[in-house]
C-alpha atoms as a PDB file:
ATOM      1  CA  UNK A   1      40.881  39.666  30.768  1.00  0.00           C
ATOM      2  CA  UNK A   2      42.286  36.536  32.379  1.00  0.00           C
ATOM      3  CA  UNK A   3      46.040  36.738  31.843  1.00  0.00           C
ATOM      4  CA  UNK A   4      45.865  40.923  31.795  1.00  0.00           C
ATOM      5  CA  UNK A   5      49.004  39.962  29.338  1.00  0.00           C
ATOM      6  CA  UNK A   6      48.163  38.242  26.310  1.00  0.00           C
ATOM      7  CA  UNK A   7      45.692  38.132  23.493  1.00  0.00           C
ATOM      8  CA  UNK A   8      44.398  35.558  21.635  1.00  0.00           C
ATOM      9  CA  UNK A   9      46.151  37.079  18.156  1.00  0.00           C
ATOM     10  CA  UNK A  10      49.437  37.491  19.829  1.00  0.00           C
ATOM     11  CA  UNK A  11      49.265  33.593  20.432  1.00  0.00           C
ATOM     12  CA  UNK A  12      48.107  32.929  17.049  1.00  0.00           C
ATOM     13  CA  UNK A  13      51.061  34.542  15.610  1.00  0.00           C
ATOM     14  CA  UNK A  14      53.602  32.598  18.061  1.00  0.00           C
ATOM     15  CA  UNK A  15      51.868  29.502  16.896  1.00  0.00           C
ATOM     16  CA  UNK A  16      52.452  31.144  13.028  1.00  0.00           C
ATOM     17  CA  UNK A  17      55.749  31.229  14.049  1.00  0.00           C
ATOM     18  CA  UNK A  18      56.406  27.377  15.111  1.00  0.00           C
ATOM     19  CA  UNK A  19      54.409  25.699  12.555  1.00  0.00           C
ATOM     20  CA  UNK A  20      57.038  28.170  10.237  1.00  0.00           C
ATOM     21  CA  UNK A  21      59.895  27.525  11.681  1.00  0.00           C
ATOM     22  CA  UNK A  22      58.627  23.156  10.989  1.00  0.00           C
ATOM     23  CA  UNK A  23      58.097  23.804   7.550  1.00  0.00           C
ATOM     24  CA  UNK A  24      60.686  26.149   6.542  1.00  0.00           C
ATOM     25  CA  UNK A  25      63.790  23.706   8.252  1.00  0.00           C
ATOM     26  CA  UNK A  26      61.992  21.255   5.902  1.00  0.00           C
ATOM     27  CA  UNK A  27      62.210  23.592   2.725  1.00  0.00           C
ATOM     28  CA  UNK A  28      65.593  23.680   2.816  1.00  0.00           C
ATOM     29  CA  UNK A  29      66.774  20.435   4.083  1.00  0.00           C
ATOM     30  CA  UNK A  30      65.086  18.756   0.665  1.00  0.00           C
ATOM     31  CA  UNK A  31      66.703  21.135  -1.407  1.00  0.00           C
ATOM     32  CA  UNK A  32      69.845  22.324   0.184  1.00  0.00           C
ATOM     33  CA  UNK A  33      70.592  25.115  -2.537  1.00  0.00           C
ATOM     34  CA  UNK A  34      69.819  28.642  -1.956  1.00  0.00           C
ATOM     35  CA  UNK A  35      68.592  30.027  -4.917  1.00  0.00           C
ATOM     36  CA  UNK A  36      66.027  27.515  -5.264  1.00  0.00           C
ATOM     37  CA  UNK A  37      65.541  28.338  -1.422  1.00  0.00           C
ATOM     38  CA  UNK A  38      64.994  31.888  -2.228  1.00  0.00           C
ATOM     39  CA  UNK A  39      62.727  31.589  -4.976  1.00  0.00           C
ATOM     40  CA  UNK A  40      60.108  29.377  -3.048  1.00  0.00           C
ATOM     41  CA  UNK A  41      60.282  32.038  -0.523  1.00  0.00           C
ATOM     42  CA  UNK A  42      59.765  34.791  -2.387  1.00  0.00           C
ATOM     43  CA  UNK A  43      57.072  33.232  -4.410  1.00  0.00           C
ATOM     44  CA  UNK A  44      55.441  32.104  -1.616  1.00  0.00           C
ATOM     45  CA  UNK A  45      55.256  35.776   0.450  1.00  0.00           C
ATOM     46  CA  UNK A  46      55.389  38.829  -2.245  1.00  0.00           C
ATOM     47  CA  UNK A  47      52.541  38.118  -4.810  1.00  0.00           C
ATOM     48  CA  UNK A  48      50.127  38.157  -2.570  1.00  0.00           C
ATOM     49  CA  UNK A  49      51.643  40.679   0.392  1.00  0.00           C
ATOM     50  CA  UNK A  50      51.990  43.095  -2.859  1.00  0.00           C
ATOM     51  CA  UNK A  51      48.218  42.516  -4.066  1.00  0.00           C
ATOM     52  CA  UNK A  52      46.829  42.877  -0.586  1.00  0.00           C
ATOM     53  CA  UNK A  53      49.149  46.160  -0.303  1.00  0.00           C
ATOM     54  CA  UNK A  54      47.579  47.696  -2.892  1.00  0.00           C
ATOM     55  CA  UNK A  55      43.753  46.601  -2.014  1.00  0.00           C
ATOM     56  CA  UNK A  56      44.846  47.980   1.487  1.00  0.00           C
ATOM     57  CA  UNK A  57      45.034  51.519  -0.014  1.00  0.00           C
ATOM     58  CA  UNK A  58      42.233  51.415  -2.596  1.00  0.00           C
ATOM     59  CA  UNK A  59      40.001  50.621   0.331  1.00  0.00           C
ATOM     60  CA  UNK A  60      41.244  53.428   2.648  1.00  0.00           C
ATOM     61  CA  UNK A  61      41.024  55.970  -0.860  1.00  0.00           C
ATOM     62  CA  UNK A  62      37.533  54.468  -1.016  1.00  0.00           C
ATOM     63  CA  UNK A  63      36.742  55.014   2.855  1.00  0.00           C
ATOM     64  CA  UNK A  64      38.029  58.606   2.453  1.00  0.00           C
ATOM     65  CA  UNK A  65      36.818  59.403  -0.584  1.00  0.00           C
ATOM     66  CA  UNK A  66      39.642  60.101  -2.670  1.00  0.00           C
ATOM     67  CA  UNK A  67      40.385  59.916  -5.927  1.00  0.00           C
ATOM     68  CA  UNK A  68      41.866  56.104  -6.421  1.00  0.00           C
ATOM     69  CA  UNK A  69      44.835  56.606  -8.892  1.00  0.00           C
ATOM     70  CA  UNK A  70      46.728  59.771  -6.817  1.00  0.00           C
ATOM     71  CA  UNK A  71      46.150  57.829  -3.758  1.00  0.00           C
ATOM     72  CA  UNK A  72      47.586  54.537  -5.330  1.00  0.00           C
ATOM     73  CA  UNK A  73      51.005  55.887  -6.893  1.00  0.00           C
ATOM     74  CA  UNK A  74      51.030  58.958  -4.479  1.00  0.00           C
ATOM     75  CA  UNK A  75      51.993  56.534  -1.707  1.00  0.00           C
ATOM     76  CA  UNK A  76      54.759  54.765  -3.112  1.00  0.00           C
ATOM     77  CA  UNK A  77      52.519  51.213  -2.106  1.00  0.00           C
ATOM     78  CA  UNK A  78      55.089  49.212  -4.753  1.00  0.00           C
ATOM     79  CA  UNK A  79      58.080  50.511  -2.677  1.00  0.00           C
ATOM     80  CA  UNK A  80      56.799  49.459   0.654  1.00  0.00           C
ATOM     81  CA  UNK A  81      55.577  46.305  -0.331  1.00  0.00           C
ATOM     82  CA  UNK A  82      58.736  45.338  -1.908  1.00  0.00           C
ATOM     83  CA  UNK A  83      60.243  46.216   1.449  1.00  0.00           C
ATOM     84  CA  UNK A  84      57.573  44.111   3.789  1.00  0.00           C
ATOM     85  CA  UNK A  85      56.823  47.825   5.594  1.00  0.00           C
ATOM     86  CA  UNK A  86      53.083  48.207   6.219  1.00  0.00           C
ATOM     87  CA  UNK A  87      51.049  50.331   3.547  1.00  0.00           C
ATOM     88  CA  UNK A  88      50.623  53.824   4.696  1.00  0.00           C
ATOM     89  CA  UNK A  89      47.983  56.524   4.396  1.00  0.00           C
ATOM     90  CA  UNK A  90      49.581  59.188   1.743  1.00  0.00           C
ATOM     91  CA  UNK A  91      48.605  62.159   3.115  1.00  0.00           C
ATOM     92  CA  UNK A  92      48.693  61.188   7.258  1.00  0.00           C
ATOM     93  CA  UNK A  93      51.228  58.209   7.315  1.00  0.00           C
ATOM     94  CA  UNK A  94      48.425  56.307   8.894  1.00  0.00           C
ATOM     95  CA  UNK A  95      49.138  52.066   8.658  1.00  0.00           C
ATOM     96  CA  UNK A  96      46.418  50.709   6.252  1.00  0.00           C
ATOM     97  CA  UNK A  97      46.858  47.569   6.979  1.00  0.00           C
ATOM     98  CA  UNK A  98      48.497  46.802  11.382  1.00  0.00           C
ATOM     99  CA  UNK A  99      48.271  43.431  10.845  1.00  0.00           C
ATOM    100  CA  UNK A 100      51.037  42.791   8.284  1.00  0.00           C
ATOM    101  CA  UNK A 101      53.691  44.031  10.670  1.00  0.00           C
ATOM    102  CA  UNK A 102      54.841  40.407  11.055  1.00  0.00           C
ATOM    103  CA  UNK A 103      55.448  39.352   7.704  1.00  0.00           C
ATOM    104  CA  UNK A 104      58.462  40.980   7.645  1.00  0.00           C
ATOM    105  CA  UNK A 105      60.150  38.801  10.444  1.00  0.00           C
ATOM    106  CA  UNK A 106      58.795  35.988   8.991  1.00  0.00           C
ATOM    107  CA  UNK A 107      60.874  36.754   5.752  1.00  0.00           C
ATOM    108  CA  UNK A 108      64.075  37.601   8.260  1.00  0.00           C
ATOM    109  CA  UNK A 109      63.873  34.470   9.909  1.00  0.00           C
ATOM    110  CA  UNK A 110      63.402  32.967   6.250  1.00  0.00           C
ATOM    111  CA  UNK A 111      67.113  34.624   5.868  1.00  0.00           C
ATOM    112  CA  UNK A 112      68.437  33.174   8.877  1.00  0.00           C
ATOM    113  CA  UNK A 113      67.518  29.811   7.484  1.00  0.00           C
ATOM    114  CA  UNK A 114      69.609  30.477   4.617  1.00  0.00           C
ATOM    115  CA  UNK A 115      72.309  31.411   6.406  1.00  0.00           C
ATOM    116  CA  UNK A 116      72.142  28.748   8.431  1.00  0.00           C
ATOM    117  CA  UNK A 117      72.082  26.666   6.001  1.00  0.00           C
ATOM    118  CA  UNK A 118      74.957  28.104   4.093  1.00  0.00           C
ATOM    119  CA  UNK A 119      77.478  28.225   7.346  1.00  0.00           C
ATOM    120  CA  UNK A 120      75.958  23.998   7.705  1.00  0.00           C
ATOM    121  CA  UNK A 121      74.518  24.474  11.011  1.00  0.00           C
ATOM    122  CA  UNK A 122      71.106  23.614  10.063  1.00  0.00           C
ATOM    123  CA  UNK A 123      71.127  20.412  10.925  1.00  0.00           C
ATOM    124  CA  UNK A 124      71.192  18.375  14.280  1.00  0.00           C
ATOM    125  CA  UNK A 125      74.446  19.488  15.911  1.00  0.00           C
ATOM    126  CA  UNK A 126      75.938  21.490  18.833  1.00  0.00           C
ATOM    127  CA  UNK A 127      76.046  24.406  17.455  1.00  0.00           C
ATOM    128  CA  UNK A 128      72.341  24.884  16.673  1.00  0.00           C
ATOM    129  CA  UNK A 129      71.431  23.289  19.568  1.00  0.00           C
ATOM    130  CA  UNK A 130      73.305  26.360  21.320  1.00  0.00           C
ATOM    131  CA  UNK A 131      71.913  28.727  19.405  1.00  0.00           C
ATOM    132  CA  UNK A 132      68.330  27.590  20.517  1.00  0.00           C
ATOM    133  CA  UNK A 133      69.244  27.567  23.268  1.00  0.00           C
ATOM    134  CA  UNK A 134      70.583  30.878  23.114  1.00  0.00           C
ATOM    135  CA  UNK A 135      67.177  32.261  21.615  1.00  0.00           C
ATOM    136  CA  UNK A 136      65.232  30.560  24.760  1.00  0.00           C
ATOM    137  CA  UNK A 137      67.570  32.413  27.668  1.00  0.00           C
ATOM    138  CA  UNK A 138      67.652  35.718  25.753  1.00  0.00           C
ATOM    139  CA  UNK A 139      63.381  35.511  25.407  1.00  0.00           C
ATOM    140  CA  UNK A 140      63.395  34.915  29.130  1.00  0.00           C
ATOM    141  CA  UNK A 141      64.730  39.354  28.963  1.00  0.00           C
ATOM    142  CA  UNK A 142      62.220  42.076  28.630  1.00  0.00           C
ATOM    143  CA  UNK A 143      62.650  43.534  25.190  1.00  0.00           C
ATOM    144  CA  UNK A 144      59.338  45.353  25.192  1.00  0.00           C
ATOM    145  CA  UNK A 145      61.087  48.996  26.273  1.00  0.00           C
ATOM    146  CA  UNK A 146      63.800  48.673  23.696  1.00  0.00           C
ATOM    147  CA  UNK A 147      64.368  51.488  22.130  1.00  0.00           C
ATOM    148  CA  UNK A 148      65.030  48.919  18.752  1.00  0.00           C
ATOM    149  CA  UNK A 149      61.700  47.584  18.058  1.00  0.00           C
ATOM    150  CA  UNK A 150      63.047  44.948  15.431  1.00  0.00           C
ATOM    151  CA  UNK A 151      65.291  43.511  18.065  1.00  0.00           C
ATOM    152  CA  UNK A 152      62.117  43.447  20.352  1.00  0.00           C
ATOM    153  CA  UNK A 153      60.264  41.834  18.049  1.00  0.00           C
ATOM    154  CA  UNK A 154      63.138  39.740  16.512  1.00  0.00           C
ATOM    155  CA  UNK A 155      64.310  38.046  20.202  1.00  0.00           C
ATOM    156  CA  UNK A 156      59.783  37.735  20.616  1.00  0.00           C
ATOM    157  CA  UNK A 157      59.851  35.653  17.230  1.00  0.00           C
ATOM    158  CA  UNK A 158      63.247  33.898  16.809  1.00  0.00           C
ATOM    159  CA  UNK A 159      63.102  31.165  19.929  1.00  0.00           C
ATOM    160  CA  UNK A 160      59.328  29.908  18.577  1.00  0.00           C
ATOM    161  CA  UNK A 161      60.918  29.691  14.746  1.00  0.00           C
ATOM    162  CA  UNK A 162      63.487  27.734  15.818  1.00  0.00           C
ATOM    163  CA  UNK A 163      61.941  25.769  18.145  1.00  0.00           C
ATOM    164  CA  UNK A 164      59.370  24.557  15.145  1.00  0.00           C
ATOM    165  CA  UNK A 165      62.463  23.811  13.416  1.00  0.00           C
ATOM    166  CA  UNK A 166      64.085  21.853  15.951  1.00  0.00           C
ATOM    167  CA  UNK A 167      60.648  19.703  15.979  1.00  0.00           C
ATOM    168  CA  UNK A 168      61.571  19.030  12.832  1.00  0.00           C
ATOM    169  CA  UNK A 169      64.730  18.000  13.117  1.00  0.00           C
ATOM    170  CA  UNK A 170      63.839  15.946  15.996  1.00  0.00           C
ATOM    171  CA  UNK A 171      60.628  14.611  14.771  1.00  0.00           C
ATOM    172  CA  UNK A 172      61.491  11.386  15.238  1.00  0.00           C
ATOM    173  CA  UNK A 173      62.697  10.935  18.224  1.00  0.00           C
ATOM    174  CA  UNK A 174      60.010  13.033  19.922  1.00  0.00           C
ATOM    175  CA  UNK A 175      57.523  10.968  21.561  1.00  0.00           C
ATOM    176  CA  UNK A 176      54.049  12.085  21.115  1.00  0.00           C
ATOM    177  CA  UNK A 177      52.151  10.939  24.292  1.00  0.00           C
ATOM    178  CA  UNK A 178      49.134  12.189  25.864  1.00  0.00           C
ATOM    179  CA  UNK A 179      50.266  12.274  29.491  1.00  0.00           C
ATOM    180  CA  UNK A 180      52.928  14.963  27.594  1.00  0.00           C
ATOM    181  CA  UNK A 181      50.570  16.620  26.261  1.00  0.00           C
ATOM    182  CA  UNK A 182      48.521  17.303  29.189  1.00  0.00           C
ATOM    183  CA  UNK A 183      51.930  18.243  31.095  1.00  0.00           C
ATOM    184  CA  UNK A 184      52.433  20.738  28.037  1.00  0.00           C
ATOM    185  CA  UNK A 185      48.965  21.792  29.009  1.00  0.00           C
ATOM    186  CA  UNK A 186      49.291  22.837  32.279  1.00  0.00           C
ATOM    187  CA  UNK A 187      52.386  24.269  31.475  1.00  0.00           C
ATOM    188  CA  UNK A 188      51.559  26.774  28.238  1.00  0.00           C
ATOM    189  CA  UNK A 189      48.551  27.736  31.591  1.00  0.00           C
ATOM    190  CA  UNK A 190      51.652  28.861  33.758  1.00  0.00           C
ATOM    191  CA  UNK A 191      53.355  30.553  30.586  1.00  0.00           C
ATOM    192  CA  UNK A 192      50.079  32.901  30.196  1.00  0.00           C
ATOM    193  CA  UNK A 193      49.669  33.891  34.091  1.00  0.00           C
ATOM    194  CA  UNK A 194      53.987  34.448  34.177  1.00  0.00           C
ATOM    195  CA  UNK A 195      55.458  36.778  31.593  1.00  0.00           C
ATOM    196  CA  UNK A 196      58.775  36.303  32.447  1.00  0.00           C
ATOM    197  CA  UNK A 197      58.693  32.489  31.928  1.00  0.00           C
ATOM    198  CA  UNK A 198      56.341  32.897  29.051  1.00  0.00           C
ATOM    199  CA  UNK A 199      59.116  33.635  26.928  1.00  0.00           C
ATOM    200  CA  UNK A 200      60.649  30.278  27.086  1.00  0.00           C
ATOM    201  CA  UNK A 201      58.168  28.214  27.941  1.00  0.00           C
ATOM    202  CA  UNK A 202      55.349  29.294  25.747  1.00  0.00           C
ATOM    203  CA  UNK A 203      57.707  27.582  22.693  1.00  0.00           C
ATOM    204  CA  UNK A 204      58.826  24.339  24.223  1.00  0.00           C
ATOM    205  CA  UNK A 205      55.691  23.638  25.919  1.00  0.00           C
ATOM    206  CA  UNK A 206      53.371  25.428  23.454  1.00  0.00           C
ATOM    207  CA  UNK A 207      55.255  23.864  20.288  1.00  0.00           C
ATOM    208  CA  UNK A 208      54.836  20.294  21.775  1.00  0.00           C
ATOM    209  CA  UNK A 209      50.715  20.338  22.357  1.00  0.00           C
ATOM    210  CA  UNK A 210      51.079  22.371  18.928  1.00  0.00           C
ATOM    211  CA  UNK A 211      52.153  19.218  16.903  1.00  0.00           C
ATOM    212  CA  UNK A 212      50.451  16.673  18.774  1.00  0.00           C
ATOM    213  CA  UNK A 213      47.600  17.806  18.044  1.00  0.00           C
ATOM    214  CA  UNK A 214      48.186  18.490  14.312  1.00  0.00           C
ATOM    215  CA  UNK A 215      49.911  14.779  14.347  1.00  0.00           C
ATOM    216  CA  UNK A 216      46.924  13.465  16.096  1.00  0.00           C
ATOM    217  CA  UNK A 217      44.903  10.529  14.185  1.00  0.00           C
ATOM    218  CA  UNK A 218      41.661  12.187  14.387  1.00  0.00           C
ATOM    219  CA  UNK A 219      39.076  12.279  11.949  1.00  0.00           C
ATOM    220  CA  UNK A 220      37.732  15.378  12.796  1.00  0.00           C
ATOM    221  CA  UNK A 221      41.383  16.428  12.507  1.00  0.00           C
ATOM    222  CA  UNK A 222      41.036  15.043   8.897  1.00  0.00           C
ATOM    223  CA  UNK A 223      38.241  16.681   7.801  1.00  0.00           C
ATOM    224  CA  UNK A 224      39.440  19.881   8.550  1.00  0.00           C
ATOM    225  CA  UNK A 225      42.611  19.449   5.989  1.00  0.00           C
ATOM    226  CA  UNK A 226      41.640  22.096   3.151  1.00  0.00           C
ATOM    227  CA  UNK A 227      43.174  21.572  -0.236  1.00  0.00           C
ATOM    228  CA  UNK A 228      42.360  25.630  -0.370  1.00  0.00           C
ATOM    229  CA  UNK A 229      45.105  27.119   1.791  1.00  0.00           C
ATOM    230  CA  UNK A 230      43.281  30.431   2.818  1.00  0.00           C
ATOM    231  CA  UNK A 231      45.161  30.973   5.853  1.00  0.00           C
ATOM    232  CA  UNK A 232      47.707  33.806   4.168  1.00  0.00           C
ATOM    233  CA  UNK A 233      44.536  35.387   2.163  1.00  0.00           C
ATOM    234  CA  UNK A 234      42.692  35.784   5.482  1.00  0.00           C
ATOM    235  CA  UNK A 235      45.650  37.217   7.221  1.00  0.00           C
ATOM    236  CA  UNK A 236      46.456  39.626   4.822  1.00  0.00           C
ATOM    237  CA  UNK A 237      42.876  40.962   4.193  1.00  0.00           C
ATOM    238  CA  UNK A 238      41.529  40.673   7.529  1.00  0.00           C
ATOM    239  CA  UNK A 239      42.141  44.259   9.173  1.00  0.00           C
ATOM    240  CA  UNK A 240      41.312  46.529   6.147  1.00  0.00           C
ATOM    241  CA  UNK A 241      38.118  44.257   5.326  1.00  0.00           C
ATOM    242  CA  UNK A 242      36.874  44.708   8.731  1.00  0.00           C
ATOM    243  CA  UNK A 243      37.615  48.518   8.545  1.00  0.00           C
ATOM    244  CA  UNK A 244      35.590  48.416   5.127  1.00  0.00           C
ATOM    245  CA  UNK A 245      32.183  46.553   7.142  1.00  0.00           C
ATOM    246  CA  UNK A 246      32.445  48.572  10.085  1.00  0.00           C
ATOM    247  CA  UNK A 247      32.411  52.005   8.091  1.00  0.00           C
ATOM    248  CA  UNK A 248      29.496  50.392   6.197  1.00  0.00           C
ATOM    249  CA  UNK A 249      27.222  48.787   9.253  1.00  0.00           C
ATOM    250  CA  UNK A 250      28.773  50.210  12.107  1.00  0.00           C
ATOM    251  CA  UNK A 251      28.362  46.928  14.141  1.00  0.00           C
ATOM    252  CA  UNK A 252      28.961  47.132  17.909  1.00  0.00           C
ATOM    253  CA  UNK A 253      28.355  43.691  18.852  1.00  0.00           C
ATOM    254  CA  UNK A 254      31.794  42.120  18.532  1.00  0.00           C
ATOM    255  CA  UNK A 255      29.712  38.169  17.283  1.00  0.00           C
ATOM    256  CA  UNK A 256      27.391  39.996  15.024  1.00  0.00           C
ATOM    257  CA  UNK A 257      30.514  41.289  13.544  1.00  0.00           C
ATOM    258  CA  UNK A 258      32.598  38.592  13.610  1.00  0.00           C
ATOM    259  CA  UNK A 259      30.334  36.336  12.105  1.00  0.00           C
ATOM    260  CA  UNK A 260      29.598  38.701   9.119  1.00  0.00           C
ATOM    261  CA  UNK A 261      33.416  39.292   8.540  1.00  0.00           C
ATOM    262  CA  UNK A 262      35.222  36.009   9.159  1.00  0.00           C
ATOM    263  CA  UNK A 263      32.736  34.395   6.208  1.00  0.00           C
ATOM    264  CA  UNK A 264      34.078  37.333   3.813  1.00  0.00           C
ATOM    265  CA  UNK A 265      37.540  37.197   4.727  1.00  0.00           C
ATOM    266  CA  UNK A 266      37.492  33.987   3.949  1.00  0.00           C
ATOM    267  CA  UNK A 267      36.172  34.227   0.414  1.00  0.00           C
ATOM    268  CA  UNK A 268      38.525  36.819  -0.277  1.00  0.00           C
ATOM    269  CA  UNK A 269      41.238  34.423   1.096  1.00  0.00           C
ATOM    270  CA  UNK A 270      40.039  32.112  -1.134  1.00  0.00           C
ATOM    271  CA  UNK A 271      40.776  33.875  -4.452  1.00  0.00           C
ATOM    272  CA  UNK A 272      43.971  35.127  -3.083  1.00  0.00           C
ATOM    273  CA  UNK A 273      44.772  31.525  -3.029  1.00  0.00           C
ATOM    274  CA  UNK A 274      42.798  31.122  -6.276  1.00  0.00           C
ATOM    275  CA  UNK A 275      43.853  33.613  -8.210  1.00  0.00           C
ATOM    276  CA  UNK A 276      47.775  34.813  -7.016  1.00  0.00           C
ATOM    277  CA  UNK A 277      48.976  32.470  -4.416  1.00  0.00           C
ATOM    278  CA  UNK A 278      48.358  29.342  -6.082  1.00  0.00           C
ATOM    279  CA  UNK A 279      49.616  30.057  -9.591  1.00  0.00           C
ATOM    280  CA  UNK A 280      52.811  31.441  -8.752  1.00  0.00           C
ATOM    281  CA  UNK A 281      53.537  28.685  -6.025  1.00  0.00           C
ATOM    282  CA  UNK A 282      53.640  26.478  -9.254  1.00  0.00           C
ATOM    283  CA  UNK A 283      56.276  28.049 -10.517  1.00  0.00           C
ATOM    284  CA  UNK A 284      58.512  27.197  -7.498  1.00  0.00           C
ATOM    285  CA  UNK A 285      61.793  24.523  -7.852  1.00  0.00           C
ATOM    286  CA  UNK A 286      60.246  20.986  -8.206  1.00  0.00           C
ATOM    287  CA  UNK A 287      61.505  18.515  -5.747  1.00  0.00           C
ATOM    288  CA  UNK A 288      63.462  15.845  -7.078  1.00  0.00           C
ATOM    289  CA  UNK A 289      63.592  12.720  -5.958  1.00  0.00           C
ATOM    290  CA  UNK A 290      66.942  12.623  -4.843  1.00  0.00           C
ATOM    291  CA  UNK A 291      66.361  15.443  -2.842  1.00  0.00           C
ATOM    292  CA  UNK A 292      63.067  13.731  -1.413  1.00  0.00           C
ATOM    293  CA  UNK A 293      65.513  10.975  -0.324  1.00  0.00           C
ATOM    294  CA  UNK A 294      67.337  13.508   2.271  1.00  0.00           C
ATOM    295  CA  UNK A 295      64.664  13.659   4.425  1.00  0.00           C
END
């Protein structure tokens, strides 16, 4: 209603995509080797995305009262899960689950890393910092009426991934000051009321009051550190959850409902973490110590 162009989930995800793009750079540049690259990644996104593919359908079967096990293998749910594609409704095609639509360019720009990585470029040098650059000018087009909604969504995603992995790079010689922040600020304000500079500025300006404030030395900052991670859990079960507790209570007040969901999302999160992200995240590559020593 303010900008009339952006919503609060679009600029969560953008903000997925920077702290990603940090933490990914960082993945491989302590252990340079792709295999072992590969197999955190993998580890790390298909457990879960294939669990919460399958809950996805059991809940629409459930919603539409049919019977569980044809729904379940009539959809082919394994086949697009292993292929990051949104689990679909059987008998109308119908997208169980809208909000894993961006997992899969996560996982692409996971690939990109690697192949970074392989050609050496992922590391502080001219011809990354061109290819940001690149990424920055080429968000500053209009995408949105391509008729190639991967490249849309690909040239959306790629400049805030990188840009969280050139604040890596560059973490420290960034300087971290308040009076940038603010400047950030009023900036990222611009970004939401100017679509066209949006694009580039939304990652450079965004990305900076990003990681100040996670760098900040807060202690409310501190206290809000989980050692849960539920943050993938609650993505993934979010949309067919709240499907399941509207067809149940048929809430129209958008707080009621939030506040009845975003509690039970969060369990469910939880045990995801609990129960399938968390066990097979310890069987990724240990870190050695010489590959500590890189960073």
């Amino acid at each position: 209603m303010l900008t009339g162009h952006f919503t609060l989930g679009a600029i969560a995800v953008d903000g997925f995509f920077l702290l990603s793009g940090y933490l990914i750079f960082a993945s491989w540049l302590k252990t340079p080797r792709v295999w072992s690259f590969a197999k955190k990644r993998i580890l790390r996104i298909y457990p879960a995305f294939i669990m919460a593919s399958f809950v996805s359908v059991a809940i629409a079967a459930w919603l539409n009262d049919h019977e569980m096990r044809a729904y379940l293998f009539r959809g082919r749910v394994l086949a697009q899960a292993l292929s990051l594609s949104r689990p679909t409704d059987p008998t109308t095609g119908v997208e169980l689950n809208v909000a894993l639509w961006t997992i899969r360019y996560e996982f692409l720009c996971y690939a990109i890393v690697g192949m970074l990585g392989l050609a050496g470029l992922l590391k502080r040098s001219w011809g990354l910092l061109l290819l940001w650059a690149f990424s920055l000018g080429a968000s500053l087009y209009d995408f949105s009426d391509s008729d190639h909604p991967v490249i849309a969504s690909l040239a959306r995603f790629i400049p805030f991934f990188l840009t969280g992995g050139m604040f890596y790079l560059y973490r420290k010689q960034i300087p971290f000051r308040r009076v940038y922040a603010l400047v950030a600020f009023a900036l990222v304000m611009l970004a939401f009321f100017n679509v066209r500079l949006s694009g580039a500025l939304l990652p450079l300006a965004g990305g900076y009051l990003l990681f100040f404030i996670g760098f900040m030395d807060a202690r409310i900052l501190a206290k809000l550190r989980p050692t849960n991670d539920i943050s993938y859990g609650l993505y993934l079960y979010g949309w067919p959850l709240q499907k399941a507790i509207l067809w149940c209570l048929a809430i129209s007040s958008p707080w009621v409902f939030s506040g009845i969901a975003l509690p039970i999302a969060a369990i469910v999160g939880l045990l995801s973490w609990k129960l399938i992200e968390e066990p097979f995240m310890r069987r990724k590559p240990v870190v050695s110590t010489s590959d500590l020593s890189r960073d």
